[in-house]
Protein backbone atom coordinates (compact mmCIF):
# COMPACT_ATOMS: atom_id res chain seq x y z
CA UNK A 1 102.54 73.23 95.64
CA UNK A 2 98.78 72.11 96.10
CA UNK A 3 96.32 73.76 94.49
CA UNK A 4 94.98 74.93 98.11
CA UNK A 5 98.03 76.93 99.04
CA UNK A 6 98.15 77.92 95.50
CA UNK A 7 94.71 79.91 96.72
CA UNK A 8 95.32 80.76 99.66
CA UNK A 9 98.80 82.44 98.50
CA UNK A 10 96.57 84.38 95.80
CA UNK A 11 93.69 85.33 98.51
CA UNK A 12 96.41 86.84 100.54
CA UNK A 13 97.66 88.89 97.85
CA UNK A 14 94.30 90.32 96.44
CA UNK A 15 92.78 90.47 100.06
CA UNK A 16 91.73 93.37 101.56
CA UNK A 17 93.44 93.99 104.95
CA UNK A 18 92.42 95.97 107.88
CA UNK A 19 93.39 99.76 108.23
CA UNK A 20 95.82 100.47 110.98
CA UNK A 21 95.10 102.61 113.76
CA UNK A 22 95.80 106.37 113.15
CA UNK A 23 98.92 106.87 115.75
CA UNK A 24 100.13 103.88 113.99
CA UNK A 25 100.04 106.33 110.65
CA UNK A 26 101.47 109.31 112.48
CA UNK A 27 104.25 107.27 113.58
CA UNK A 28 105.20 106.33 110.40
CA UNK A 29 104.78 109.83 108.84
CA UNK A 30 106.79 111.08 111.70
CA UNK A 31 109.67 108.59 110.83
CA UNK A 32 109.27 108.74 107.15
CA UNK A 33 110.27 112.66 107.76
CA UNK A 34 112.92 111.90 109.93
CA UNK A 35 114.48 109.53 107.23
CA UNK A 36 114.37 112.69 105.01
CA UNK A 37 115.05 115.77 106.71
CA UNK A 38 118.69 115.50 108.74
CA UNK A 39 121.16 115.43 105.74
CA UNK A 40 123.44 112.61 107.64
CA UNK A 41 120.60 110.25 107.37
CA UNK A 42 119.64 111.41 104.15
CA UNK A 43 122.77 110.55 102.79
CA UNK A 44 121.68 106.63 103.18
CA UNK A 45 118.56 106.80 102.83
CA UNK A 46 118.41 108.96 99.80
CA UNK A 47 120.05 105.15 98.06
CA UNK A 48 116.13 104.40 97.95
CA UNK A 49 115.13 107.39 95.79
CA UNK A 50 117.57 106.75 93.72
CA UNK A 51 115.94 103.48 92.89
CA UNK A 52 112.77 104.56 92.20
CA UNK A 53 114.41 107.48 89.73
CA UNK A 54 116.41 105.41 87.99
CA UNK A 55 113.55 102.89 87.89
CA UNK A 56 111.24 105.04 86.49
CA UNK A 57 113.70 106.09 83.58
CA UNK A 58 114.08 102.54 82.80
CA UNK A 59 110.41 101.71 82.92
CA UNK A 60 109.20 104.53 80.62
CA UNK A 61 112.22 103.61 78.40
CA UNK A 62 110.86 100.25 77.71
CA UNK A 63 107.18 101.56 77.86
CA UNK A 64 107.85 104.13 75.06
CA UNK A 65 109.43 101.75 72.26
CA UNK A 66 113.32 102.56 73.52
CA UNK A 67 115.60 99.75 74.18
CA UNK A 68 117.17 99.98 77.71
CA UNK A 69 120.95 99.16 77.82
CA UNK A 70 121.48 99.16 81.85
CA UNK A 71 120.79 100.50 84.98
CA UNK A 72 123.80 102.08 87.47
CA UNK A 73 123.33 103.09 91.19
CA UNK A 74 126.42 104.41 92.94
CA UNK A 75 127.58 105.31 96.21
CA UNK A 76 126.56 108.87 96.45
CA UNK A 77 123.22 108.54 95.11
CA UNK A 78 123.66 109.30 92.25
CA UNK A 79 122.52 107.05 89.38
CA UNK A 80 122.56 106.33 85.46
CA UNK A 81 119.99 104.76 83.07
CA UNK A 82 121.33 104.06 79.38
CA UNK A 83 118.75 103.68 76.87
CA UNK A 84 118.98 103.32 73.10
CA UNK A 85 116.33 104.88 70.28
CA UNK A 86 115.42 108.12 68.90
CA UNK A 87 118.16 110.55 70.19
CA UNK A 88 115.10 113.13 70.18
CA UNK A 89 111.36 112.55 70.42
CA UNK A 90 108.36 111.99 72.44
CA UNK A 91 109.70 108.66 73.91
CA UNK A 92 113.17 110.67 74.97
CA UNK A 93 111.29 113.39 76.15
CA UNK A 94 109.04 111.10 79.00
CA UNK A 95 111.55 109.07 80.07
CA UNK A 96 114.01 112.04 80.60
CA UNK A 97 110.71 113.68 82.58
CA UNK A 98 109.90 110.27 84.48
CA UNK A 99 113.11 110.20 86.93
CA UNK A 100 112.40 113.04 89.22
CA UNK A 101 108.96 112.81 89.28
CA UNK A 102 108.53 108.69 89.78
CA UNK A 103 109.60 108.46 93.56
CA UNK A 104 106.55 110.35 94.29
CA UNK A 105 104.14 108.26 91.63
CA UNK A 106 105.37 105.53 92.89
CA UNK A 107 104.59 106.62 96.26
CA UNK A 108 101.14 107.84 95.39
CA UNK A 109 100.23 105.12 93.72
CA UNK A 110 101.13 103.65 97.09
CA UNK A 111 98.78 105.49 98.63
CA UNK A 112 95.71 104.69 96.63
CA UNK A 113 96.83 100.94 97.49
CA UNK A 114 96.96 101.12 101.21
CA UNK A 115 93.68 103.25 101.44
CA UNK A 116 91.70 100.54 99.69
CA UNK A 117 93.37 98.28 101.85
CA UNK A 118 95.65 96.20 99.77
CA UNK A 119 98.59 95.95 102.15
CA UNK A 120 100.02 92.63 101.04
CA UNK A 121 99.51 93.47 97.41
CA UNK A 122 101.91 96.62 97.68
CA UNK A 123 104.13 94.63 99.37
CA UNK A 124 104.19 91.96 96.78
CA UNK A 125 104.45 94.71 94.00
CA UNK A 126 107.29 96.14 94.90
CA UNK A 127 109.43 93.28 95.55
CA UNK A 128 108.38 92.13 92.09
CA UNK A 129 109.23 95.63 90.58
CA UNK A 130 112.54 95.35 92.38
CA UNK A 131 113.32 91.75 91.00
CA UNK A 132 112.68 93.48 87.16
CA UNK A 133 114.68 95.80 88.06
CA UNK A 134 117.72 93.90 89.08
CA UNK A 135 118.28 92.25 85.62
CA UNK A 136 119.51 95.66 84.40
CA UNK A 137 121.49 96.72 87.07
CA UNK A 138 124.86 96.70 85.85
CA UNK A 139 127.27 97.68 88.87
CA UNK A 140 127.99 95.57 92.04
CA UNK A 141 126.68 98.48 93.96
CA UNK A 142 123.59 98.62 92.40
CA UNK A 143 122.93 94.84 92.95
CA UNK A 144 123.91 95.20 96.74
CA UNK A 145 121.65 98.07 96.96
CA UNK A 146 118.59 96.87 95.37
CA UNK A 147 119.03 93.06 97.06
CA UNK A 148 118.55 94.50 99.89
CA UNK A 149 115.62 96.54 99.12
CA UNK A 150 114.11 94.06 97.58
CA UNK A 151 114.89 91.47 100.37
CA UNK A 152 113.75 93.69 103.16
CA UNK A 153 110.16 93.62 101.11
CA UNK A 154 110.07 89.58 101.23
CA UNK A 155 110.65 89.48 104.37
CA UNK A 156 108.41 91.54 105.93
CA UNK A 157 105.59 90.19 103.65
CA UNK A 158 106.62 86.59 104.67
CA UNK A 159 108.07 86.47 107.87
CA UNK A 160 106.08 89.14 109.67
CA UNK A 161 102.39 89.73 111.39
CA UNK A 162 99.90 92.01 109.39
CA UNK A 163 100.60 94.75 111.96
CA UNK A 164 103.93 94.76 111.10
CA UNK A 165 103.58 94.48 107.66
CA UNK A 166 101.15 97.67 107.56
CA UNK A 167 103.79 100.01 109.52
CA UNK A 168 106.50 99.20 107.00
CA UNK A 169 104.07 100.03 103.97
CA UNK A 170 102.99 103.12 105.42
CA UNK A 171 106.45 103.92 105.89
CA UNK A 172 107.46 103.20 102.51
CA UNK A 173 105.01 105.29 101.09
CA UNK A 174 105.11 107.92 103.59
CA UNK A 175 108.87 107.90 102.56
CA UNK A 176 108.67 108.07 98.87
CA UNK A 177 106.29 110.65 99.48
CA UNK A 178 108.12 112.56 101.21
CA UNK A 179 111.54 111.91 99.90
CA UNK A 180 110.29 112.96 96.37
CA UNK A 181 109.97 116.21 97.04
CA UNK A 182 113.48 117.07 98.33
CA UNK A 183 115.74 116.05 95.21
CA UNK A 184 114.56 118.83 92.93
CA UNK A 185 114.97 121.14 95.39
CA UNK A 186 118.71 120.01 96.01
CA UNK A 187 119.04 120.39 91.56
CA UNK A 188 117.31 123.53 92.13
CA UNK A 189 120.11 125.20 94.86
CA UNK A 190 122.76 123.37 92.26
CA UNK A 191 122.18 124.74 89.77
CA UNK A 192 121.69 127.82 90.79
CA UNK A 193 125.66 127.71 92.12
CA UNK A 194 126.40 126.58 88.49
CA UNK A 195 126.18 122.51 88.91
CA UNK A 196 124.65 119.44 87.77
CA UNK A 197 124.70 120.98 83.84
CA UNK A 198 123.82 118.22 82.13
CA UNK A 199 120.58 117.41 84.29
CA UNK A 200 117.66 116.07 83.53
CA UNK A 201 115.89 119.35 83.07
CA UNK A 202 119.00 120.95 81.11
CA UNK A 203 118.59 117.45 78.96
CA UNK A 204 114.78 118.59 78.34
CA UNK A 205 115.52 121.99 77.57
CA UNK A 206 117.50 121.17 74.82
CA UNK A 207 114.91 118.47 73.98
CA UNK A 208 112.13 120.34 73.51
CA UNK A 209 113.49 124.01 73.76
CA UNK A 210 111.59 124.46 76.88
CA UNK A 211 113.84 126.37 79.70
CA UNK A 212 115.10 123.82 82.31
CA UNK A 213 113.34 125.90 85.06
CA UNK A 214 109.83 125.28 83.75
CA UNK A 215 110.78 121.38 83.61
CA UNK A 216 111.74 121.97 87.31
CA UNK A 217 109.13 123.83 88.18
CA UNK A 218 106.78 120.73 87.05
CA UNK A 219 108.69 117.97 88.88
CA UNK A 220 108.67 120.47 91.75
CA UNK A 221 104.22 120.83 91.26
CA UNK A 222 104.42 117.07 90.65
CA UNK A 223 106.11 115.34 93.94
CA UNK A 224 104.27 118.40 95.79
CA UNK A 225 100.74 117.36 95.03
CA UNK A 226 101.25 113.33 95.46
CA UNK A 227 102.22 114.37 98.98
CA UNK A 228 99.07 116.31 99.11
CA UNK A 229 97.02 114.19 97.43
CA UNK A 230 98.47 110.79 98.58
CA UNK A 231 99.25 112.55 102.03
CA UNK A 232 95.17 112.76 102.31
CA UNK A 233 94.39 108.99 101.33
CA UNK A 234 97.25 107.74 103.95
CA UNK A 235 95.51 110.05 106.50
CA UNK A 236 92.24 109.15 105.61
CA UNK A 237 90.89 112.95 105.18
């Protein structure tokens, strides 16, 4: 590869591309909901929260010192992050706290990326994030499921025009927006029917001694302000 291409690859990544036009942000929004609220289509595409949950586990794992064993995604959404260290600690503690609340970092983080324009680079960033992620995946499901993800990203940032590349960011982001704010309140109604025990927020509580409903009450005050907040940079308010 020439050194030319070599630039213009890079000036494509760290360029600055054009806003889209605002029904073009309302239709994604409008989909992005639509991909979250009727529980049949949920069902699939809940797989892509599960991801970023299990994801973010993993990546705070590694971040905090903790040596990270594998990475399982399964049929009905449901997923598993093995990690080895301290049993009990600050490092257990965040990356027991980073799955419910990292669909909707992610997704604000998202945000702050498309509002300054950097389309291409959020593209680029998350097919890179899901190629780290797919050395630890340790289940044939799990490789199917983020393959695809992560080959839907290339794709579109190859294959496609900039207009359709900046409707399938928005909608990604619109999505993880909204789609991170309806798993705690599905651990919320389970537990309160006596399920999930051994959640994340039971794990905390017997972490740090804090009740399980103040850790849920968090990652509910967490995903609900990125929406806000990244809500307001998608929409430009």
């Amino acid at each position: 590869m020439d050194t030319g291409h070599i630039n213009d690859v890079w000036d494509r990544v760290v360029g600055i591309q054009p806003a889209p036009p605002s029904w073009l942000v309302a239709v994604t929004a409008a989909l992005a909901l639509a991909a979250v609220l009727p529980y049949r289509v949920w069902r699939l595409s809940r797989n892509a929260v599960t991801i970023a949950h299990e994801g973010g586990h993993g990546l705070i794992a590694l971040l905090t010192g903790r040596r990270l064993e594998g990475i399982r995604l399964h049929s009905d959404t449901s997923g598993l992050t093995v990690s080895r260290g301290r049993p009990t600690g600050p490092g257990m503690v965040l990356t027991a706290v980073a799955g419910y609340v990292a669909p909707s970092l992610l997704g604000l983080a998202g945000a702050a990326l498309l509002a300054a324009g950097h389309i291409t680079a959020l593209l680029w960033g998350a097919t890179a994030l899901l190629l780290a992620m797919l050395v630890m995946i340790r289940n044939a499901y799990g490789v199917l499921t983020v393959v695809l993800a992560g080959g839907a990203f290339l794709l579109v940032s190859w294959l496609t025009d900039p207009q359709v590349q900046s409707a399938f960011a928005y909608l990604v982001v619109w999505f993880l927006l909204l789609g991170g704010v309806r798993p705690p309140f599905e651990l919320q109604r389970k537990r309160r029917h006596g399920g999930a025990p051994d959640s994340d927020p039971d794990q905390l509580a017997r972490l740090t001694q804090v009740p399980a409903v103040v850790w849920l009450g968090l990652f509910h005050v967490v995903t609900l302000c990125c929406l806000i907040g990244g809500g307001r940079w998608l929409l430009g308010v």
